[in-house]
N, C-alpha and C. Protein backbone atom coordinates (compact mmCIF):
# COMPACT_ATOMS: atom_id res chain seq x y z
N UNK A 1 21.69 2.34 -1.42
CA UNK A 1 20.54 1.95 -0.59
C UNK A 1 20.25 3.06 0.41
N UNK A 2 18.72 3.56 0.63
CA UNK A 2 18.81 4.76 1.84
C UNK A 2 18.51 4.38 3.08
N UNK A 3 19.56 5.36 3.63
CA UNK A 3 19.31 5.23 5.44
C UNK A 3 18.07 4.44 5.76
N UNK A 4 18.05 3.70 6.82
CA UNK A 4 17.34 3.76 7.76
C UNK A 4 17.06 3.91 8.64
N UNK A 5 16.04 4.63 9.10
CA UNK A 5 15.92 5.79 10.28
C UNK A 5 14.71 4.81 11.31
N UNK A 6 14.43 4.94 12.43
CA UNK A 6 13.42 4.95 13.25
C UNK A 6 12.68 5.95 13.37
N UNK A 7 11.51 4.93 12.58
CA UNK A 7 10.30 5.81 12.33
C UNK A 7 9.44 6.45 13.35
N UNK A 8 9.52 5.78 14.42
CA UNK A 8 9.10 5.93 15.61
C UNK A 8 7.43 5.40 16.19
N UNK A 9 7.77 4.12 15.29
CA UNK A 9 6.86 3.23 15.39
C UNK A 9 7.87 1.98 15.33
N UNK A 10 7.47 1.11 16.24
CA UNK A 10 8.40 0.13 16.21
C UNK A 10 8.05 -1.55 15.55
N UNK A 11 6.94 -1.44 15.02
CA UNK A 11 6.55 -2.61 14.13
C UNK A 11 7.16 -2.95 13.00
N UNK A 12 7.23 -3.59 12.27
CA UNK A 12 7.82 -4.28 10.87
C UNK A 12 7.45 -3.19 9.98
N UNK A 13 7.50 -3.39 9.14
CA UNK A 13 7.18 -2.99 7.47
C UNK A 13 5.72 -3.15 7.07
N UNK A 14 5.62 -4.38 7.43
CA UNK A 14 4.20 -4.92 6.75
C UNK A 14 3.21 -4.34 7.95
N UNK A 15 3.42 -4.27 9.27
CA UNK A 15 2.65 -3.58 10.33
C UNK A 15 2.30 -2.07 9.74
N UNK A 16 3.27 -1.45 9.51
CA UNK A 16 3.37 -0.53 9.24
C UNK A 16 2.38 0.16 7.65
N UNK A 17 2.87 -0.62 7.50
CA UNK A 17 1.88 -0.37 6.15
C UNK A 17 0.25 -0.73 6.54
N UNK A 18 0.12 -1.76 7.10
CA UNK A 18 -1.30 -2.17 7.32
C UNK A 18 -1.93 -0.55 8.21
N UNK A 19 -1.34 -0.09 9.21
CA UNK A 19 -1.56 1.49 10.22
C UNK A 19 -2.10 2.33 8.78
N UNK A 20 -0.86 2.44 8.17
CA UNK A 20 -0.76 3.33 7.05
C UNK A 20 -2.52 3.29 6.23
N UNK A 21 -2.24 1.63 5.60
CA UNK A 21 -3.62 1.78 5.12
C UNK A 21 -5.21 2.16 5.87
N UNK A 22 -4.89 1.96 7.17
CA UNK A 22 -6.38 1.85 8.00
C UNK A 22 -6.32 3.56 7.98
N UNK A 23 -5.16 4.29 8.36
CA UNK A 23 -5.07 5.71 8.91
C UNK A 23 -5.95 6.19 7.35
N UNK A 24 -5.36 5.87 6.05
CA UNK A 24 -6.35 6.82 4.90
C UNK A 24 -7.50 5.85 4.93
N UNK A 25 -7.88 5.21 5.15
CA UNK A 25 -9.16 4.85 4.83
C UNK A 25 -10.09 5.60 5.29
N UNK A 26 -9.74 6.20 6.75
CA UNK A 26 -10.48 6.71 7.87
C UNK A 26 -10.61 8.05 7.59
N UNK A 27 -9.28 8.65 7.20
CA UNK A 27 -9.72 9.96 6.24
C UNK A 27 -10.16 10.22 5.18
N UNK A 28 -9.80 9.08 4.24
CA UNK A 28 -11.10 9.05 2.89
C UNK A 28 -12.80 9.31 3.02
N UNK A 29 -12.62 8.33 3.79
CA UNK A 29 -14.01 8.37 4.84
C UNK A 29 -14.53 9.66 5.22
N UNK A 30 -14.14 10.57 5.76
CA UNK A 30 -14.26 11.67 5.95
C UNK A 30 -14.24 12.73 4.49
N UNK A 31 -13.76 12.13 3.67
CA UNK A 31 -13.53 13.15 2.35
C UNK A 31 -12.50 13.69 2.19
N UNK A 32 -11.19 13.55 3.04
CA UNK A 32 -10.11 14.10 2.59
C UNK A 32 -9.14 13.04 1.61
N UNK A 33 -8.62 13.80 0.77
CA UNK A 33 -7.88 13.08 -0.39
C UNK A 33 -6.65 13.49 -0.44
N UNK A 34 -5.31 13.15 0.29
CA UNK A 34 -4.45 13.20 0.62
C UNK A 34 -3.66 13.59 -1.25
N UNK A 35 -2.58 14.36 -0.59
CA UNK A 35 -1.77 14.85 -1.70
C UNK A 35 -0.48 13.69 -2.19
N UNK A 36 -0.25 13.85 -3.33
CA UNK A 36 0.70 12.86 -3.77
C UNK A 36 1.90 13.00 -3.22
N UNK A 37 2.37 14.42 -2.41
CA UNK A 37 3.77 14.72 -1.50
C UNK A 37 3.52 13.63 -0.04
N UNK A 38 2.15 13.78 0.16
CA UNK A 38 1.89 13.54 1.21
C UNK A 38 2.11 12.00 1.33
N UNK A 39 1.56 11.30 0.74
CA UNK A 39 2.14 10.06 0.36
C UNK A 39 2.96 9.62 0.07
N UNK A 40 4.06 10.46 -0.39
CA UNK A 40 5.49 9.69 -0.81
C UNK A 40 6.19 9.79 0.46
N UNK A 41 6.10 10.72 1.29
CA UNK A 41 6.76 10.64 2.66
C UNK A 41 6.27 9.74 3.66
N UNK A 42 4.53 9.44 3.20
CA UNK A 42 4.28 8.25 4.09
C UNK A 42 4.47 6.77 3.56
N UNK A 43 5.56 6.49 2.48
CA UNK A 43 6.06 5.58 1.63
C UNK A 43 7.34 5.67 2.94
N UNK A 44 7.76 6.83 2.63
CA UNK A 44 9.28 6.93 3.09
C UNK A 44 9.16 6.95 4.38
N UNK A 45 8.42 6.64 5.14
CA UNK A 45 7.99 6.62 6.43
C UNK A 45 7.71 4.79 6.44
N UNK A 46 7.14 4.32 6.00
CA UNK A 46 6.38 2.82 5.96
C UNK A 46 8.12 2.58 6.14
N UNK A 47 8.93 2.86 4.79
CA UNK A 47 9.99 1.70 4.58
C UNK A 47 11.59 2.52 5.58
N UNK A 48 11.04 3.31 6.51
CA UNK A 48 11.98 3.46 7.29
C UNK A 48 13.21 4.37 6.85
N UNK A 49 12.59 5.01 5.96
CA UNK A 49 13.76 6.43 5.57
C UNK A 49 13.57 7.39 5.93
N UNK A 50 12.14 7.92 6.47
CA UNK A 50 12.09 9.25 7.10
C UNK A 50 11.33 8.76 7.96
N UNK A 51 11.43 9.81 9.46
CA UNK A 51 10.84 9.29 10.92
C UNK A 51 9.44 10.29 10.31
N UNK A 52 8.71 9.67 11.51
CA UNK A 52 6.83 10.69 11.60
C UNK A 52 7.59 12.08 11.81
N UNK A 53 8.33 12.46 12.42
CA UNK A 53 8.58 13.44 12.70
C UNK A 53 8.71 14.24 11.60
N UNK A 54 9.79 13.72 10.73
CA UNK A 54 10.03 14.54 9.64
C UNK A 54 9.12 14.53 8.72
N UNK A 55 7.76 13.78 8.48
CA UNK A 55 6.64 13.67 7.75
C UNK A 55 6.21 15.13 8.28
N UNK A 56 5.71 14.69 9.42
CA UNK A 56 5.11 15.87 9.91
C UNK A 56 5.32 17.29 9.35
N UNK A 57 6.83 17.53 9.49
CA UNK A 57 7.58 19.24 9.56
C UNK A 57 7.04 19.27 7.91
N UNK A 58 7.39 17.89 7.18
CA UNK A 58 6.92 18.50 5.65
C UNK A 58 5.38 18.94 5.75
N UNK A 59 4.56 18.34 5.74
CA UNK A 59 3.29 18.53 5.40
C UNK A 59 2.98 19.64 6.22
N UNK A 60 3.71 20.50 7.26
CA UNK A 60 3.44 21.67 7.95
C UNK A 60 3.45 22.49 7.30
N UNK A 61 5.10 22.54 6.63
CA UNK A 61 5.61 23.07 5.64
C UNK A 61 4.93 23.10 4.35
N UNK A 62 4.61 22.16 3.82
CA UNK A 62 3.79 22.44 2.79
C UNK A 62 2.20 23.20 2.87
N UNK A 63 1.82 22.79 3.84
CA UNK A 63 0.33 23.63 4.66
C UNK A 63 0.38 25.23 4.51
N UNK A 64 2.09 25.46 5.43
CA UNK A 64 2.17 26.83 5.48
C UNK A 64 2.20 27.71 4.27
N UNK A 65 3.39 27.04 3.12
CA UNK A 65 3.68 27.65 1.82
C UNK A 65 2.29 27.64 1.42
N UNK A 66 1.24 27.13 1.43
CA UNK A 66 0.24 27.16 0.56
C UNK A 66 -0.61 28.55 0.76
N UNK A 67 -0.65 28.36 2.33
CA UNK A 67 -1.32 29.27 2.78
C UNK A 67 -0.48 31.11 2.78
N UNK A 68 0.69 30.69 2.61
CA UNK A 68 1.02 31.87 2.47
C UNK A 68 1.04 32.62 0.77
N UNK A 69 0.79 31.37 0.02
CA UNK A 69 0.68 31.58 -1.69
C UNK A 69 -1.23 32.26 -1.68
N UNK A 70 -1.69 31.60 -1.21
CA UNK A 70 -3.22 31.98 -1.30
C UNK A 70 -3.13 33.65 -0.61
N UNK A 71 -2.93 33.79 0.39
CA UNK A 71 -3.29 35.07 1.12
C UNK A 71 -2.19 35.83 0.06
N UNK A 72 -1.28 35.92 -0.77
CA UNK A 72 -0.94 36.49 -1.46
C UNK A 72 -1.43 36.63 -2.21
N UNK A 73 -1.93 35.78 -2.87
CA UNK A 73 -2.94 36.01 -4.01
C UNK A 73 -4.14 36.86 -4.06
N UNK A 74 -4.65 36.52 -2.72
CA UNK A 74 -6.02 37.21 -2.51
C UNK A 74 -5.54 38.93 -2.68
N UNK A 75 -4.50 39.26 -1.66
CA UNK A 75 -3.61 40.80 -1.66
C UNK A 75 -4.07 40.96 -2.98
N UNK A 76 -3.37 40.21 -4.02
CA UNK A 76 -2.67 40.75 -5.27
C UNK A 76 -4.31 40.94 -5.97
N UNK A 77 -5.58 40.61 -5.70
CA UNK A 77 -6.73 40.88 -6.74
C UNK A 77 -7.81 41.59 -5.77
N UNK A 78 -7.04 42.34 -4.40
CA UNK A 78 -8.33 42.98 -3.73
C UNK A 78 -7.53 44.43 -4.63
């Protein structure tokens, strides 16, 4: 069974999930379409295995690697 951590929201499960759903609706809304990484940590966030915090550092992390794959790329075809 995995840890459970404080998410750093202190509501239930089902609270939690309800935030969860209103938070993408509001960015759907806007046109952003969240990544499937991005969602499994906000799974693992709802059910109390990883804190916001550590959501966060990923999706930074993943932001950064991307951006550092693109500006490489661009290098590699100027």
């Amino acid at each position: 069974m995995p840890k459970i951590l404080h998410s750093g929201y202190s509501g239930t499960e089902a609270q939690r999930r309800i935030a969860h759903e209103q938070a993408l609706a509001n960015t759907r809304i806007e046109g952003h379409i969240p990544s499937a990484e991005f969602l499994v940590d906000c799974e693992a966030v709802i059910a109390g295995t990883m804190t916001r915090e550590q959501a966060r550092e990923r999706s930074l992390r993943r932001a950064l690697e991307m951006e550092c794959a693109l500006s490489g790329s661009k290098r590699n075809t100027v």
